[in-house]
C-alpha atoms as a PDB file:
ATOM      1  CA  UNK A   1     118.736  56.352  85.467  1.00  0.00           C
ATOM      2  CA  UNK A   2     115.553  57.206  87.164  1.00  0.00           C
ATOM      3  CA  UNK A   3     115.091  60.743  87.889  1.00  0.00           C
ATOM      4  CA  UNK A   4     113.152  61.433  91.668  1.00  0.00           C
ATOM      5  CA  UNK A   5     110.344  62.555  91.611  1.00  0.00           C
ATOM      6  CA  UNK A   6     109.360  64.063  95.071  1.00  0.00           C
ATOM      7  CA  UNK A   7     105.849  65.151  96.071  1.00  0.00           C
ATOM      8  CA  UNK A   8     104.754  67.341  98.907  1.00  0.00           C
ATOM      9  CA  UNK A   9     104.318  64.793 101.721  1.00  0.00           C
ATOM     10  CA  UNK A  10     106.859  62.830 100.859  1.00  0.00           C
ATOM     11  CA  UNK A  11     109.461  65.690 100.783  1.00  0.00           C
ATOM     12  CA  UNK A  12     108.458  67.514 104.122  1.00  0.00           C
ATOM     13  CA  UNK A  13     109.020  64.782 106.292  1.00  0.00           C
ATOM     14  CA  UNK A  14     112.951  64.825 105.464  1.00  0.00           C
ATOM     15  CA  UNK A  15     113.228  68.199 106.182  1.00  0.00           C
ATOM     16  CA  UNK A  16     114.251  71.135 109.359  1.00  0.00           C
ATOM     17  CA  UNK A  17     113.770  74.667 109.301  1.00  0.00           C
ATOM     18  CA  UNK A  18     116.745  75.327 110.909  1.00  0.00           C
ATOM     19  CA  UNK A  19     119.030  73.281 108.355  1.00  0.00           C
ATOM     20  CA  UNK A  20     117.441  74.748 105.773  1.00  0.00           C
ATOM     21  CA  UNK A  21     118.458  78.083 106.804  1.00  0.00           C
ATOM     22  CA  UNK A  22     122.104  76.544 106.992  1.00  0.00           C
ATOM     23  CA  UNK A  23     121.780  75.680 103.221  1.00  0.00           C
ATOM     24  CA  UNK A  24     120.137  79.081 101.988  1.00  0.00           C
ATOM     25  CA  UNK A  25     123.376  80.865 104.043  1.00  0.00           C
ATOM     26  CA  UNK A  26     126.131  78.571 102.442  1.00  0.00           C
ATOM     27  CA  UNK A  27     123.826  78.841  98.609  1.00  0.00           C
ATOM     28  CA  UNK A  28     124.850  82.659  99.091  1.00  0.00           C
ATOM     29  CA  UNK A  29     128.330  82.027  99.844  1.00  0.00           C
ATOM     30  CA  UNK A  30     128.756  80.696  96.202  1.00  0.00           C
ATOM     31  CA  UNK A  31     128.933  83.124  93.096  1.00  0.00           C
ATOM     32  CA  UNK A  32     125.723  85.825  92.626  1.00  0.00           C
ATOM     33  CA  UNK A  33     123.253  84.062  91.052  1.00  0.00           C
ATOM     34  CA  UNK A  34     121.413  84.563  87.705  1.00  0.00           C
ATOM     35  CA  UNK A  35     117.827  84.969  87.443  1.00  0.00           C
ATOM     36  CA  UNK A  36     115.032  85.480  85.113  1.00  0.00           C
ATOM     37  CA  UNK A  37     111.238  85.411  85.537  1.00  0.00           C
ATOM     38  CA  UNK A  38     108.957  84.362  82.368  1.00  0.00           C
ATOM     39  CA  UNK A  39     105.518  85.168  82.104  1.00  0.00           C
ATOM     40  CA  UNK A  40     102.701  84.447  79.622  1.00  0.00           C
ATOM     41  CA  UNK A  41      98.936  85.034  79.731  1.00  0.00           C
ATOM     42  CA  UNK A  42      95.587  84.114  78.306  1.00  0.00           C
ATOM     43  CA  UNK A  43      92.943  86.136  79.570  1.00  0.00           C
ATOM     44  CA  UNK A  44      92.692  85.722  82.986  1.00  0.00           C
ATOM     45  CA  UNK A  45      95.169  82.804  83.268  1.00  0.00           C
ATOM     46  CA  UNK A  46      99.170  82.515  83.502  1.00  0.00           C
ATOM     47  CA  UNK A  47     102.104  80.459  83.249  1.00  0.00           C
ATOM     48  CA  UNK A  48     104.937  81.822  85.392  1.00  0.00           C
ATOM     49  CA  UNK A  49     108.225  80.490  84.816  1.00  0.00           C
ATOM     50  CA  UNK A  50     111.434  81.586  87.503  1.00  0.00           C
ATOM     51  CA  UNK A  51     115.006  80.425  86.635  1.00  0.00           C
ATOM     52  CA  UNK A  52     118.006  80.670  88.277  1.00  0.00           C
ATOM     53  CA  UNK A  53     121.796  79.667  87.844  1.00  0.00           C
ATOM     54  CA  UNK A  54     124.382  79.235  90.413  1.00  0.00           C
ATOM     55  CA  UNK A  55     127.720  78.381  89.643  1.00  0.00           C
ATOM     56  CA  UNK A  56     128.867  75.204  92.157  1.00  0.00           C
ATOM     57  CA  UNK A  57     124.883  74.869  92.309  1.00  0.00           C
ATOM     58  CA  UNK A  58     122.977  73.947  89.286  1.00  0.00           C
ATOM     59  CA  UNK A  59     120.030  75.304  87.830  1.00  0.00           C
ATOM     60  CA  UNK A  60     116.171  75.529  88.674  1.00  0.00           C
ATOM     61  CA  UNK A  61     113.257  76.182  86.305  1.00  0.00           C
ATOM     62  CA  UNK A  62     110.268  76.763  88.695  1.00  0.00           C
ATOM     63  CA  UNK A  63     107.175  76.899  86.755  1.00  0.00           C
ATOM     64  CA  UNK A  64     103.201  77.928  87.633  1.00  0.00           C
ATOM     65  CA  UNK A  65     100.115  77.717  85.997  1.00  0.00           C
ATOM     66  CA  UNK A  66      97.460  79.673  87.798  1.00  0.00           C
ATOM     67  CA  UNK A  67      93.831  79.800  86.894  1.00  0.00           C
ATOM     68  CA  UNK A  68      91.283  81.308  88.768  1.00  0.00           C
ATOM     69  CA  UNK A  69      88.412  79.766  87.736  1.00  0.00           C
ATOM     70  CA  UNK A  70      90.025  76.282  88.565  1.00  0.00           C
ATOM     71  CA  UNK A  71      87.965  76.359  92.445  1.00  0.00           C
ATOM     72  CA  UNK A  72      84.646  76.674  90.626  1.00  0.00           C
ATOM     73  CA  UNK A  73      85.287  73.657  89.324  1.00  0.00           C
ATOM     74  CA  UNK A  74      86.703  71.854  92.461  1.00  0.00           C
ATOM     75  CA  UNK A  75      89.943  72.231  91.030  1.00  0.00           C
ATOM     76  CA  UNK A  76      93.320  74.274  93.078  1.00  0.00           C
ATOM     77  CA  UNK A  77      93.663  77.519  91.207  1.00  0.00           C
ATOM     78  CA  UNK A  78      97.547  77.101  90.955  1.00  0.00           C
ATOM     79  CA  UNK A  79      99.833  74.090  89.848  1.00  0.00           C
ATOM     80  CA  UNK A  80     103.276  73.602  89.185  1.00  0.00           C
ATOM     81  CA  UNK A  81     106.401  72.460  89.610  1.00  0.00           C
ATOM     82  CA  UNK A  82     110.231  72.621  90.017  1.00  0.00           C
ATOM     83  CA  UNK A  83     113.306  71.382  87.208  1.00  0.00           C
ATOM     84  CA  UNK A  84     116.255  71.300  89.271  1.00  0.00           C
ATOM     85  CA  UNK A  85     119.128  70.466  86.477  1.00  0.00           C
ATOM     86  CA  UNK A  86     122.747  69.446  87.618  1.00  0.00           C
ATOM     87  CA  UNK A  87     125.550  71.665  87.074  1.00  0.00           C
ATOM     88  CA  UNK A  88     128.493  69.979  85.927  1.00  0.00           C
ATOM     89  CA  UNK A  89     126.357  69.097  82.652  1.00  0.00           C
ATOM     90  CA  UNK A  90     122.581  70.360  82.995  1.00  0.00           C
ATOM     91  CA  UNK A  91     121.106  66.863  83.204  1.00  0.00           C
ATOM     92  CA  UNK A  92     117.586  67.018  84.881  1.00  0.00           C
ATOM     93  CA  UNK A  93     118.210  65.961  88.837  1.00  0.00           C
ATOM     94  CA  UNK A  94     115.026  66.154  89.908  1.00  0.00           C
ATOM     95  CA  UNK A  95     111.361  67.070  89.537  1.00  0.00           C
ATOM     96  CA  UNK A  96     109.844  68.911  92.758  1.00  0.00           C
ATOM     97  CA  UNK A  97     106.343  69.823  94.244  1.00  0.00           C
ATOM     98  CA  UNK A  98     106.212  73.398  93.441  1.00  0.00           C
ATOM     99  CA  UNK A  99     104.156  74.039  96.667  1.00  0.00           C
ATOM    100  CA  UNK A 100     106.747  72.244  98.587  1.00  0.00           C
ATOM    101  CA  UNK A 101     109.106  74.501  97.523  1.00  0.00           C
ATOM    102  CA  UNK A 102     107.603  77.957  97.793  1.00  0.00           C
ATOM    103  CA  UNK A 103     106.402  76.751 101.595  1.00  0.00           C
ATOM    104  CA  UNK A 104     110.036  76.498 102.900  1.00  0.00           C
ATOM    105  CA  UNK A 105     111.662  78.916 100.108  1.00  0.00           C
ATOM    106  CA  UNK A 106     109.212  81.736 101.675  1.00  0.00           C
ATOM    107  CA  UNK A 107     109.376  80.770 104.896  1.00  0.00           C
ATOM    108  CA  UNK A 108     113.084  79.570 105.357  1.00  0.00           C
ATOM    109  CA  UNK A 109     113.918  82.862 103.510  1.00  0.00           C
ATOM    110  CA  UNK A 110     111.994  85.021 106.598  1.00  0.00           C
ATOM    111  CA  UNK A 111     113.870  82.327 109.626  1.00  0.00           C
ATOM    112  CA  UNK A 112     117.365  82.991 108.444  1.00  0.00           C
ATOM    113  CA  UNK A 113     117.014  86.751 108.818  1.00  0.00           C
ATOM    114  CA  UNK A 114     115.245  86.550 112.239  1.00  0.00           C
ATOM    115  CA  UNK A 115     118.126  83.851 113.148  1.00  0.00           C
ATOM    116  CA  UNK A 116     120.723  86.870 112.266  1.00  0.00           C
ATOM    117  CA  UNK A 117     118.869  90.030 113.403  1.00  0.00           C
ATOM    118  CA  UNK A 118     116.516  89.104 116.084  1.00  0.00           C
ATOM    119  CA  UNK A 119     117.067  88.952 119.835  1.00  0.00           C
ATOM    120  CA  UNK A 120     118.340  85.268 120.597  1.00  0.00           C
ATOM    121  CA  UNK A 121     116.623  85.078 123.722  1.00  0.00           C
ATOM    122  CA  UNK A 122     113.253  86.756 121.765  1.00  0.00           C
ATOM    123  CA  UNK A 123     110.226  85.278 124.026  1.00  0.00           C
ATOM    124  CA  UNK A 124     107.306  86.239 122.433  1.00  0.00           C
ATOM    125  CA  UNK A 125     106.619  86.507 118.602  1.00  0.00           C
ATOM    126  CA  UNK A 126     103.886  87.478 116.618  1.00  0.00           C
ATOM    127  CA  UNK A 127     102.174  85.861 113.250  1.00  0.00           C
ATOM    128  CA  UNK A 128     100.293  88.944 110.965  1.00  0.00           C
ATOM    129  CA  UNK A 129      97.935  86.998 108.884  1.00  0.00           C
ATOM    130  CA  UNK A 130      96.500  83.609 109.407  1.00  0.00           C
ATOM    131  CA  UNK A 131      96.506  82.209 105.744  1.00  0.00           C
ATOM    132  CA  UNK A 132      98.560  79.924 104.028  1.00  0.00           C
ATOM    133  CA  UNK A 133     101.849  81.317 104.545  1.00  0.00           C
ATOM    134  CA  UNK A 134     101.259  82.339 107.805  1.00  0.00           C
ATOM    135  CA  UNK A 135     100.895  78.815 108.889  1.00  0.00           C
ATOM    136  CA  UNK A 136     104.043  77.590 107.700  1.00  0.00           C
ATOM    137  CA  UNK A 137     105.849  81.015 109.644  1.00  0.00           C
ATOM    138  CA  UNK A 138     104.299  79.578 112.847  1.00  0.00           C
ATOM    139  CA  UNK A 139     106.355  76.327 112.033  1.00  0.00           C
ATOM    140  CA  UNK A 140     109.004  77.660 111.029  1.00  0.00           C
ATOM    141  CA  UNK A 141     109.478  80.294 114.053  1.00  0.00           C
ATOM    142  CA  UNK A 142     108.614  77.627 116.448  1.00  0.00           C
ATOM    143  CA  UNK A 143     111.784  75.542 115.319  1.00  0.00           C
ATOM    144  CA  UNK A 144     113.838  78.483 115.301  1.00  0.00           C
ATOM    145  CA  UNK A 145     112.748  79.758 118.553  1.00  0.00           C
ATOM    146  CA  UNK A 146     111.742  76.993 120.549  1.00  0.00           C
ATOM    147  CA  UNK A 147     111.320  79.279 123.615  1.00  0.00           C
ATOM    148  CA  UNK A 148     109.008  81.823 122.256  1.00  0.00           C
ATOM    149  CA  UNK A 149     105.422  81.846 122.908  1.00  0.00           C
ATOM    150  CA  UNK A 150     103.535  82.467 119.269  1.00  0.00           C
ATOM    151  CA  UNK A 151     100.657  84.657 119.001  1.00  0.00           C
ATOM    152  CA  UNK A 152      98.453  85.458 115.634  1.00  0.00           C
ATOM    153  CA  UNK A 153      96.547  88.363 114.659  1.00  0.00           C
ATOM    154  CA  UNK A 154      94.118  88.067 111.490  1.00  0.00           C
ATOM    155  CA  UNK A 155      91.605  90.790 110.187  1.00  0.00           C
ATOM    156  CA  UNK A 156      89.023  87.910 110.462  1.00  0.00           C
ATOM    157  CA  UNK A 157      89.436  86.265 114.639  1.00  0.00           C
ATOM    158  CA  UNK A 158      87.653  83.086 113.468  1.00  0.00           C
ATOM    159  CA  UNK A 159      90.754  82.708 110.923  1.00  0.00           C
ATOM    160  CA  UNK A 160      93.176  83.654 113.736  1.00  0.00           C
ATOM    161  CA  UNK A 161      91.871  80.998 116.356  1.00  0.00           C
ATOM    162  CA  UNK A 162      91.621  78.502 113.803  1.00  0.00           C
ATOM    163  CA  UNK A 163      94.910  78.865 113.035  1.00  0.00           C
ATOM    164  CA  UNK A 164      96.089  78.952 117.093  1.00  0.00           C
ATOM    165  CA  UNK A 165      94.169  76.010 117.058  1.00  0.00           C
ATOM    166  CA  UNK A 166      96.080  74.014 114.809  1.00  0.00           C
ATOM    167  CA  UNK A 167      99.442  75.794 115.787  1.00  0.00           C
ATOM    168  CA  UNK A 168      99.111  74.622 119.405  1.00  0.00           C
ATOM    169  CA  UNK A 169     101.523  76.667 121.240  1.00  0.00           C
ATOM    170  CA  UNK A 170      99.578  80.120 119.828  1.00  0.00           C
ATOM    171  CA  UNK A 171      97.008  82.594 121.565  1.00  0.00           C
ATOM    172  CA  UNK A 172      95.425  85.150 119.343  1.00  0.00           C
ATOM    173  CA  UNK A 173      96.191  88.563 119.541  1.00  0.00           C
ATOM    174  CA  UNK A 174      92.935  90.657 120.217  1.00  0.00           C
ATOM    175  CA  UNK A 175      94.473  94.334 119.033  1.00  0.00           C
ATOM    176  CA  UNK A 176      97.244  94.631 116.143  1.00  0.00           C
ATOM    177  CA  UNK A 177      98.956  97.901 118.295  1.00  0.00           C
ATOM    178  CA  UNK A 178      99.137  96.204 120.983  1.00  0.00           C
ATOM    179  CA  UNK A 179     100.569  93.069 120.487  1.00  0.00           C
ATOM    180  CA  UNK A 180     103.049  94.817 118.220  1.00  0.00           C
ATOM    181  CA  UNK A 181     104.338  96.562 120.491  1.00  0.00           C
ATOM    182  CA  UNK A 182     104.107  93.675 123.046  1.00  0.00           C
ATOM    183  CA  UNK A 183     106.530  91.041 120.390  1.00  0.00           C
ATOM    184  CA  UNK A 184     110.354  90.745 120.402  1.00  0.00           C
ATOM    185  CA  UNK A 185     109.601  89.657 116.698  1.00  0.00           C
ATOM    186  CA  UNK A 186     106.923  90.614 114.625  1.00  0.00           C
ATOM    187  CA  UNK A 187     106.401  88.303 111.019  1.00  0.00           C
ATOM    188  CA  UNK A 188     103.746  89.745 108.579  1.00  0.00           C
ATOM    189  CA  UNK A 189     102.215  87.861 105.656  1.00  0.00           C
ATOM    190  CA  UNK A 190      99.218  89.860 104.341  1.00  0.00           C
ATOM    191  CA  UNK A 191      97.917  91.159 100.962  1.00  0.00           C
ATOM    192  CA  UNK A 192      97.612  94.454 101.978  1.00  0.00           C
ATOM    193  CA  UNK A 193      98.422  97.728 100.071  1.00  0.00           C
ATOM    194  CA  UNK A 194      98.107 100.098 102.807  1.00  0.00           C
ATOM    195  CA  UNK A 195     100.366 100.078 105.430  1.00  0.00           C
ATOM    196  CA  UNK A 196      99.340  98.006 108.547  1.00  0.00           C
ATOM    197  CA  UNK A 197     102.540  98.126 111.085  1.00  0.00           C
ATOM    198  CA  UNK A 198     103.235 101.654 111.990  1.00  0.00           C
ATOM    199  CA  UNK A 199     106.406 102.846 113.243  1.00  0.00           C
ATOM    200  CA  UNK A 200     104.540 104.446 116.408  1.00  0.00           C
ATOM    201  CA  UNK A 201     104.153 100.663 117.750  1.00  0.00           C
ATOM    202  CA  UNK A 202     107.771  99.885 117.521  1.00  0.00           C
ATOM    203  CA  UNK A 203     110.092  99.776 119.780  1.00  0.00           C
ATOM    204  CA  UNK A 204     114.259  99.166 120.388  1.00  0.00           C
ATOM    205  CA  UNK A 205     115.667  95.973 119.916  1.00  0.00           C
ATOM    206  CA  UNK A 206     112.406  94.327 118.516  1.00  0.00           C
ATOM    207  CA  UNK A 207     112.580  92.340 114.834  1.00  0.00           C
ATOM    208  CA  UNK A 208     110.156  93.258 112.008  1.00  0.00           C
ATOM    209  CA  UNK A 209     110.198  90.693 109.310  1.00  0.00           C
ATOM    210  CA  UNK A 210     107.564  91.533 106.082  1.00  0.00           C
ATOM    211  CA  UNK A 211     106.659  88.902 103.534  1.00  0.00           C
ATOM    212  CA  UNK A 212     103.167  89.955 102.114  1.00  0.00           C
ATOM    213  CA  UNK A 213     103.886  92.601  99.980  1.00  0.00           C
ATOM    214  CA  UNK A 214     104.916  91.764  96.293  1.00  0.00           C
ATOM    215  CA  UNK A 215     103.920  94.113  94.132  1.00  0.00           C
ATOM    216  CA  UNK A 216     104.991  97.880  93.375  1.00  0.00           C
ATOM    217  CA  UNK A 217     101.610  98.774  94.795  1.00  0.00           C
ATOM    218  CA  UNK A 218     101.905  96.777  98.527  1.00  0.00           C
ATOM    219  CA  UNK A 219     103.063  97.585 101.491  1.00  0.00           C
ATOM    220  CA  UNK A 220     102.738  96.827 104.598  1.00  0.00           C
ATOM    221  CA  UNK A 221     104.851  98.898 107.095  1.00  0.00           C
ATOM    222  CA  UNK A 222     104.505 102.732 106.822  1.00  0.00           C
ATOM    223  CA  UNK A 223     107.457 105.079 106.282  1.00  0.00           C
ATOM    224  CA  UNK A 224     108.155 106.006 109.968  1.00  0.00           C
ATOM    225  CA  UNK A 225     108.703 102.354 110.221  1.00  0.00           C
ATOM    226  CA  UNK A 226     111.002 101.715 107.410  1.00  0.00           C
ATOM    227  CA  UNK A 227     112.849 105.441 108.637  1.00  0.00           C
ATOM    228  CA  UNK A 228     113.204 104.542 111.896  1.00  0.00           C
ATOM    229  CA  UNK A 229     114.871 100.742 111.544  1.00  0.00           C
ATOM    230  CA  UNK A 230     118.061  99.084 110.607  1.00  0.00           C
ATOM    231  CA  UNK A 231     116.276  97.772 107.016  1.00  0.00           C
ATOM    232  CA  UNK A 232     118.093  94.598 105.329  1.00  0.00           C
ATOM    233  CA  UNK A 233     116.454  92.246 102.297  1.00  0.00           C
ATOM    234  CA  UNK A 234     117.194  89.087 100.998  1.00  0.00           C
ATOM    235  CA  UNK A 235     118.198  90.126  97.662  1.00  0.00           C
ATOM    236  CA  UNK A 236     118.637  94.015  96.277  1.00  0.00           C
ATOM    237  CA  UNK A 237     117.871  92.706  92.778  1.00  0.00           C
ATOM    238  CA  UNK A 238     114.219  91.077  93.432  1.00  0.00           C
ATOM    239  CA  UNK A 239     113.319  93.922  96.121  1.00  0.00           C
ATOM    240  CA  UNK A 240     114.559  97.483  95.128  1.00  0.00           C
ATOM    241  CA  UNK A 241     112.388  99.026  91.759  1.00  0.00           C
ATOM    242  CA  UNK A 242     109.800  96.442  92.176  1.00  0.00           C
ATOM    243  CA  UNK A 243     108.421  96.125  95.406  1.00  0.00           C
ATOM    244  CA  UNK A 244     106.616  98.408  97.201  1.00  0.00           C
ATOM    245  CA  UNK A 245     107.937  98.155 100.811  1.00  0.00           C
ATOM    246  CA  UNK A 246     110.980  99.365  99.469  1.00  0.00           C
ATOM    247  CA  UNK A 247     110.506 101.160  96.004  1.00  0.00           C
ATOM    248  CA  UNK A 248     107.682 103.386  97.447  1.00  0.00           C
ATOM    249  CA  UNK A 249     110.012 104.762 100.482  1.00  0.00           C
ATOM    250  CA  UNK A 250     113.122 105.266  98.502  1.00  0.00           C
ATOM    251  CA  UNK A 251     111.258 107.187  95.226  1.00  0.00           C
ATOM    252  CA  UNK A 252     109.369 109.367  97.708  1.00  0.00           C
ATOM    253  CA  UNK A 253     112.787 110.442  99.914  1.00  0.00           C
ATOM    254  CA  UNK A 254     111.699 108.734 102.994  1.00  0.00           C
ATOM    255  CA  UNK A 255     114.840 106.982 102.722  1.00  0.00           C
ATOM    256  CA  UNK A 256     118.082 106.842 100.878  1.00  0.00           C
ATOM    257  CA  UNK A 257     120.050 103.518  98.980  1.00  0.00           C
ATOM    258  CA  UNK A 258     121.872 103.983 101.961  1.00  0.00           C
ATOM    259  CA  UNK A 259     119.155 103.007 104.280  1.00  0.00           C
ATOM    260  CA  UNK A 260     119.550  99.458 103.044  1.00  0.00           C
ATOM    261  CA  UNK A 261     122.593  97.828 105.154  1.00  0.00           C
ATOM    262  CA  UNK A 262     122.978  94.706 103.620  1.00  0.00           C
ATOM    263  CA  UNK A 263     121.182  91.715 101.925  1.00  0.00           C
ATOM    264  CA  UNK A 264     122.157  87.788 101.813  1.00  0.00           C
ATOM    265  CA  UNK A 265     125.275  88.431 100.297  1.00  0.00           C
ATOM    266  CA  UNK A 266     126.857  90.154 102.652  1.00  0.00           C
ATOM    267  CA  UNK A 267     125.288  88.276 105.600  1.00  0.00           C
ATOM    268  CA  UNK A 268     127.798  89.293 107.929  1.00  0.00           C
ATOM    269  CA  UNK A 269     126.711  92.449 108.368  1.00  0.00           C
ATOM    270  CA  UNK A 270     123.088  91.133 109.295  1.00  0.00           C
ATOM    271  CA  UNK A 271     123.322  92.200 112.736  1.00  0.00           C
ATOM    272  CA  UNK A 272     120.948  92.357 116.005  1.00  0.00           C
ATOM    273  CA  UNK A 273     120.805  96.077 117.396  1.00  0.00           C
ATOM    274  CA  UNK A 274     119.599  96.362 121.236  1.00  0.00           C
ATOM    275  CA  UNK A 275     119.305 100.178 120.457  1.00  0.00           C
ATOM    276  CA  UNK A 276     116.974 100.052 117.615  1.00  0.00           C
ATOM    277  CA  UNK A 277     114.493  97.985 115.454  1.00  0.00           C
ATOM    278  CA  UNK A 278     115.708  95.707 112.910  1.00  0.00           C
ATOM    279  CA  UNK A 279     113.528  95.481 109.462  1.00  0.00           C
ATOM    280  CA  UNK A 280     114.000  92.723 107.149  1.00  0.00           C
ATOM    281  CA  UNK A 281     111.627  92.627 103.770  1.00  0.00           C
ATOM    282  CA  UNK A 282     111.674  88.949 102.475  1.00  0.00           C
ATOM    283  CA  UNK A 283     111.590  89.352  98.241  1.00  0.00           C
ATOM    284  CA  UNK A 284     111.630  85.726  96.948  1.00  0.00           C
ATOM    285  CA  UNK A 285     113.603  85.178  94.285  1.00  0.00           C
ATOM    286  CA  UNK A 286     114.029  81.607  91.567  1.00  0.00           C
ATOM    287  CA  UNK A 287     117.637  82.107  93.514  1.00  0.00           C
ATOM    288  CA  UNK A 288     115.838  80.833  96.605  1.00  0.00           C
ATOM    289  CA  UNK A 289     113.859  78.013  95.017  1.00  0.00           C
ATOM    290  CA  UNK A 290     117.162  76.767  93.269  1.00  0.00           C
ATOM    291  CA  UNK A 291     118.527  76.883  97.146  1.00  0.00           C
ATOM    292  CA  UNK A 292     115.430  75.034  98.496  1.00  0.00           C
ATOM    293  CA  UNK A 293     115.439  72.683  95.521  1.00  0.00           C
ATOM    294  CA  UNK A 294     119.052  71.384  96.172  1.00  0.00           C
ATOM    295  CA  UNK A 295     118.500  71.110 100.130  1.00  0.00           C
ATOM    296  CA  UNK A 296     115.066  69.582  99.287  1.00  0.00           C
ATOM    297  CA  UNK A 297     116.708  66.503  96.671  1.00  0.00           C
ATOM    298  CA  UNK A 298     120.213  66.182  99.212  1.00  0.00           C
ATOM    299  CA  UNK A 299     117.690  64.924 102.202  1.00  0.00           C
ATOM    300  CA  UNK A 300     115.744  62.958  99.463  1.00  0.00           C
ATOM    301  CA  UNK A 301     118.764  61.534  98.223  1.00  0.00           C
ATOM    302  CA  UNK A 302     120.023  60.541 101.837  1.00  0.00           C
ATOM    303  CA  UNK A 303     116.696  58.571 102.879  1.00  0.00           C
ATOM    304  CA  UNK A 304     116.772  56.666 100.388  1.00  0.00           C
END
């Protein structure tokens, strides 16, 4: 037997935001997943391995080598891809584009929060950061909220209205504070450290959804933000102790465990609140990828 092999173009055309937000709520309905993140270095370079396990689910090895030199040589500084092993009996199912996968794993993981917390009717939703990832947020938010008018706000314009550009249905946002305050749902994918959304720019009822930061040392909405909204993540295991949106808040005192209502696993409780703003800090997780892997073969599987 043959095992499919899907690449990036050939993948994305099978696939819907909005279903895959179906399949990362029903992957969470099955047992807690395990997980385990493997890295290994020489000099300058890595090899990043994520596994999961989910019982009913299968397994998923997603692996990354990333060198940064690779561009000086005309080369894409990371490659990879994804195992995605059956359950039953741990045969190989499939072998993935690994940039397929983190596009809708990261942004599918961001769309089923807003689906859950944000005002349905929202009308007007704003993009922070004009890169990579904030490209495939403008697709996905579009599909999720047809309605909405996007805009995008960049450090660099030029990045911003090339981005609008290709978007289509996107203006560009001149001042961060005030088009902030001005979106129903605000969806941040930056690299910054310091804080960049401050709390004084919310307001009730409005969705704040943070992707960017990763590390202990990132953030990028300040502590009156994070005290002064209904806060929910994906996953309490990949976002408290090791990233800073939440690890910095909670070891200073801003806020207590408490502050954190829920995550994917109790997605019930994900909840829209008219009175206040809603905060959702998207962690990742090889949980997600093995999620995105399985929706990503099932459409394969039914074109052919």
């Amino acid at each position: 037997m043959s095992i499919p092999i899907i690449p990036f173009d050939e993948g994305e055309v099978l696939l819907d935001w909005v279903e895959l937000t179906q399949a990362l709520a029903d992957g969470h309905a099955l047992p807690k997943a395990e997980i385990g993140d493997t890295f290994l270095y020489r000099g300058q370079d890595t090899l990043l391995s994520r596994a999961a396990w989910i019982d009913g689910l299968g397994l998923a090895v997603k692996t990354a080598t990333v060198f940064p030199a690779n561009p000086d040589h005309g080369q894409p500084m990371i490659h990879g891809s994804v195992n995605l092993f059956a359950d039953r009996d741990g045969i190989l199912s499939a072998l993935i584009d690994f940039h397929l996968v983190t596009k809708w794993k990261t942004a599918g993981d961001s769309l089923l929060a807003a689906l859950h917390l944000a005002d349905p009717d929202s009308k007007r939703i704003l993009i922070v950061g004009a890169g990579t990832v904030g490209q495939s947020l403008c697709e996905a938010f579009a599909a999720g909220f047809p309605q909405a008018r996007l805009s995008i706000w960049n450090r660099t314009t030029a990045k911003a209205e090339a981005l609008a550009k290709t978007v289509g249905n996107a203006d560009v946002a001149a001042t961060l504070p005030d088009a902030v305050n001005a979106a129903d749902i605000v969806v941040s994918a930056t690299m910054s450290s310091d804080p960049i959304i401050k709390g004084e720019w919310l307001r009730p009822g409005q969705h704040i959804n943070l992707i960017g930061a990763y590390r202990a040392d990132m953030r990028e909405a300040d502590d009156d933000a994070l005290r002064m909204s209904r806060v929910y993540v994906d996953s309490f295991d990949t976002t408290i102790g090791h990233i800073g949106e939440i690890k910095t808040p909670l070891d200073a005192g801003v806020i207590t465990r408490e502050h954190l209502l829920a995550d994917y696993y109790d997605l019930s409780a994900f909840a829209h609140d008219p009175a206040k703003p809603t905060l959702f800090k998207n962690g990742g997780g090889a949980h997600l990828d093995l999620m995105t892997s399985r929706y990503i073969l099932e459409k394969w599987q039914e074109a052919q």
